[in-house]
N, C-alpha and C. Protein backbone atom coordinates (compact mmCIF):
# COMPACT_ATOMS: atom_id res chain seq x y z
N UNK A 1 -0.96 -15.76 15.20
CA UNK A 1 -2.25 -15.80 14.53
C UNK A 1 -3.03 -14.52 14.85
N UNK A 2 -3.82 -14.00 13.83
CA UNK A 2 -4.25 -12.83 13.95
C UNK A 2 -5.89 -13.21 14.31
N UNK A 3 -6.38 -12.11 15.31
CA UNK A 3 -7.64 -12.24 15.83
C UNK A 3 -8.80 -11.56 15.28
N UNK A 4 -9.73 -11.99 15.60
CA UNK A 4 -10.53 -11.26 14.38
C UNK A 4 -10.98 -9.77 14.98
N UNK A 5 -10.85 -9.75 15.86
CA UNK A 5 -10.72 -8.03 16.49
C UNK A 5 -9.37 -7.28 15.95
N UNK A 6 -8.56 -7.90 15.77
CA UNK A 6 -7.07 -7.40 14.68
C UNK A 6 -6.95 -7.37 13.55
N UNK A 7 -8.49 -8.55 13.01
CA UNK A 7 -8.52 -8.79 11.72
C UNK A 7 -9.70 -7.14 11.11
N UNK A 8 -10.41 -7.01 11.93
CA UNK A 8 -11.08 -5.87 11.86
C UNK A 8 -10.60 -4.61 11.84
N UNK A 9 -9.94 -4.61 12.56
CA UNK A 9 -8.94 -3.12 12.90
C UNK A 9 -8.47 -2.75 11.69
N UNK A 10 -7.93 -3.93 10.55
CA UNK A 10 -6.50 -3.73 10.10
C UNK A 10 -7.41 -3.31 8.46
N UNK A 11 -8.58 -4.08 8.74
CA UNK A 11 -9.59 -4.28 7.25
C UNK A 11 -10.10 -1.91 7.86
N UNK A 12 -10.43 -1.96 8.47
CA UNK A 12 -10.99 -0.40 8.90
C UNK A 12 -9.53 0.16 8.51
N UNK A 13 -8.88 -0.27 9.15
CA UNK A 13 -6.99 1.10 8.98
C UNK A 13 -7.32 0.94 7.22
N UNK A 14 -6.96 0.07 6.50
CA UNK A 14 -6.76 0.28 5.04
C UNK A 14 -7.98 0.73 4.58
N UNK A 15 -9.23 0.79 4.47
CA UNK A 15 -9.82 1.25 3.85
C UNK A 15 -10.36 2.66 4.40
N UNK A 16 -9.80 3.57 5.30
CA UNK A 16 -9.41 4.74 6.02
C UNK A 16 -8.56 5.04 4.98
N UNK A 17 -7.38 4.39 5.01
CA UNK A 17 -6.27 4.97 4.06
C UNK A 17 -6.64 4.95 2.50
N UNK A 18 -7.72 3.77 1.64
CA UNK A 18 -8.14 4.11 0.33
C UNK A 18 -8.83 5.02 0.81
N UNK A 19 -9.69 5.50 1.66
CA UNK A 19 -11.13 6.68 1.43
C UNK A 19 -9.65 8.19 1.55
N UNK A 20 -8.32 8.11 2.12
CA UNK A 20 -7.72 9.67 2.61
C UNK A 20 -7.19 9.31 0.92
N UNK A 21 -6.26 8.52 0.16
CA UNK A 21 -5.98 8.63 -1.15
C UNK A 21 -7.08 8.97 -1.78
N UNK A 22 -8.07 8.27 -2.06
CA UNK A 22 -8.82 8.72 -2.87
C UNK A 22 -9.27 10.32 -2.67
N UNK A 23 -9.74 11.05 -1.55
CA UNK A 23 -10.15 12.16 -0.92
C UNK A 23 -8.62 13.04 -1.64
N UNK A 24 -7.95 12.73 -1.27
CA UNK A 24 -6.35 13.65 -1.94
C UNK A 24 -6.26 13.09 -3.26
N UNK A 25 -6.68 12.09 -4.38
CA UNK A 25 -6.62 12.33 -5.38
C UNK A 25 -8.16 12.92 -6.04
N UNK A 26 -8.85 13.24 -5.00
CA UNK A 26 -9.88 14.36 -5.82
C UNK A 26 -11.10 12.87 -6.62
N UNK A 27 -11.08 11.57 -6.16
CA UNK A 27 -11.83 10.87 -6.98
C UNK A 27 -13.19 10.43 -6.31
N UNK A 28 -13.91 10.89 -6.95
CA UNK A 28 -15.50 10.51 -6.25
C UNK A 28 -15.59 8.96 -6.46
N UNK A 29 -16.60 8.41 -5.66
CA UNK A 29 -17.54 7.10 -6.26
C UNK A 29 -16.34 5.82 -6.42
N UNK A 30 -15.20 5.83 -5.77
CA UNK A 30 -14.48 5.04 -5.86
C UNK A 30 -14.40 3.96 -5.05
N UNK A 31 -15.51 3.49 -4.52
CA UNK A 31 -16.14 2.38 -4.16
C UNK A 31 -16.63 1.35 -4.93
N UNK A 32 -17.37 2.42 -5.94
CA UNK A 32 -18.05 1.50 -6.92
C UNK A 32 -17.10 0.99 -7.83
N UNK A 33 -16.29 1.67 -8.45
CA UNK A 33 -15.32 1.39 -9.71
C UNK A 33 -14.49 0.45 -8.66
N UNK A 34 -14.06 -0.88 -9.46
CA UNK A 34 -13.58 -2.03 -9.27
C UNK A 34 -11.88 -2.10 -9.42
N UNK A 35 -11.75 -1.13 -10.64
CA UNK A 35 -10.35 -0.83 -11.37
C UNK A 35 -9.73 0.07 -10.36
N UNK A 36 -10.61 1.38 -10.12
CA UNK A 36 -9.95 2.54 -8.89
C UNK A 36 -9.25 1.93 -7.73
N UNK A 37 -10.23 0.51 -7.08
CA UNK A 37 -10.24 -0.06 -6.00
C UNK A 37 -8.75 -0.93 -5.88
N UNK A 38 -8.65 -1.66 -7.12
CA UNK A 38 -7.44 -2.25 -7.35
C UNK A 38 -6.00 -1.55 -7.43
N UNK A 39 -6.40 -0.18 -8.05
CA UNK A 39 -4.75 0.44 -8.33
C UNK A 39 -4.45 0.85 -6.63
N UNK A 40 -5.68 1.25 -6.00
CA UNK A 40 -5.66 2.29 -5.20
C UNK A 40 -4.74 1.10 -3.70
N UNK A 41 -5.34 0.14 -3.77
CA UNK A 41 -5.46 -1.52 -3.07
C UNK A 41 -3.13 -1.52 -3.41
N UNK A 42 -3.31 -1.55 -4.37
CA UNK A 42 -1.63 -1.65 -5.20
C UNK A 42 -0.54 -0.99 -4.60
N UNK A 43 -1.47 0.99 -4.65
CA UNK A 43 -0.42 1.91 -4.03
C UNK A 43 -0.05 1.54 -2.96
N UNK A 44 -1.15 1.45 -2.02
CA UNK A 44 -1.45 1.21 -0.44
C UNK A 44 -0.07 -0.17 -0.20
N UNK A 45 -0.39 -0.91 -1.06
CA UNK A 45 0.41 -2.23 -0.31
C UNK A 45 1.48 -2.10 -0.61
N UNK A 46 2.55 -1.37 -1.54
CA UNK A 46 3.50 -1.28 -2.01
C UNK A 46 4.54 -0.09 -1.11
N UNK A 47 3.01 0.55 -0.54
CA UNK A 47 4.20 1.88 0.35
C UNK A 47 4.94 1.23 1.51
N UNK A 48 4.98 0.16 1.43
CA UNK A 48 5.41 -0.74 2.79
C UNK A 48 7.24 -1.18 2.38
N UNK A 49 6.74 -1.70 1.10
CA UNK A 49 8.29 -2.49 0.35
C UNK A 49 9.07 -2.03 -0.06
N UNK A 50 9.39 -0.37 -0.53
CA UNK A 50 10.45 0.10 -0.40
C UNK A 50 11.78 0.09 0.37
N UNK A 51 11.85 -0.66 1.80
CA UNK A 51 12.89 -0.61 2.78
C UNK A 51 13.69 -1.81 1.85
N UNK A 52 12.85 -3.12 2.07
CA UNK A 52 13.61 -3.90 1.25
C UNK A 52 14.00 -3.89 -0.56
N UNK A 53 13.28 -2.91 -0.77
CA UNK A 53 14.11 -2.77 -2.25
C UNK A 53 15.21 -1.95 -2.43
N UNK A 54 15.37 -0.76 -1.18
CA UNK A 54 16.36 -0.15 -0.76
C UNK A 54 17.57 -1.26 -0.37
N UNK A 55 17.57 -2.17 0.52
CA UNK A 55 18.84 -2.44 0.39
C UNK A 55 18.89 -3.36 -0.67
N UNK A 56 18.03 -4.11 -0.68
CA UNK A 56 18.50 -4.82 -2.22
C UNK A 56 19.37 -4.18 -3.38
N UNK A 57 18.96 -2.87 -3.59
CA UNK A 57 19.30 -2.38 -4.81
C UNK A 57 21.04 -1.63 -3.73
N UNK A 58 20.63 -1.38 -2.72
CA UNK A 58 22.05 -0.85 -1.88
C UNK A 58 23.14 -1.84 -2.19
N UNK A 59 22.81 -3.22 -2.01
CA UNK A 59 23.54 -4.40 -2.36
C UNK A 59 24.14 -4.74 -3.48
N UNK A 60 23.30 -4.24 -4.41
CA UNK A 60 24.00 -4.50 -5.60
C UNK A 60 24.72 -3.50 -6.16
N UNK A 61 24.30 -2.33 -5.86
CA UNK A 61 25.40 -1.02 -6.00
C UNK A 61 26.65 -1.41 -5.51
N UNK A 62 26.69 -1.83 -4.31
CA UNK A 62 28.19 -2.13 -3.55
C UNK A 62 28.81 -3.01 -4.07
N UNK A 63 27.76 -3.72 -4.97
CA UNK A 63 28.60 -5.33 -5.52
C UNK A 63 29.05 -4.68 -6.88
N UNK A 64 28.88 -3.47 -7.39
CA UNK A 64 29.08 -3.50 -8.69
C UNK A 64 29.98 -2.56 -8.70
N UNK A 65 29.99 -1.99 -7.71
CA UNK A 65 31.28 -0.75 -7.20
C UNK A 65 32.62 -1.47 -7.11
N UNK A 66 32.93 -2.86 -6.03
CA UNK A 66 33.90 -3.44 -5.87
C UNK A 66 34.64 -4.13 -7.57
């Protein structure tokens, strides 16, 4: 179970990481816009799941090779 001193940390780490994307995609005021917040929310959570789509897709290469 996560603590709310972990729960804090983790809410500050990600929105550190939307304010450095947004700052490297050059976008002002992306607090306010709701839509920015969502794609930006999308990238962020998705840079994680690549390992497992790597072997997934590794898996099925090998299955389609044999």
């Amino acid at each position: 179970m996560e603590t709310e001193v972990e729960k804090k940390k983790r809410f500050k780490r990600k929105k550190e990481e939307m304010k450095r994307l947004c700052q490297m995609l050059d976008i002002d005021n992306w607090e306010s816009n709701e839509h920015i917040v969502q794609e930006i929310r999308a990238i962020i959570h998705t840079e994680r799941q690549p390992k497992d789509k790597k072997v997934e897709g590794a898996k099925k290469i090998k299955k389609a090779m044999s």
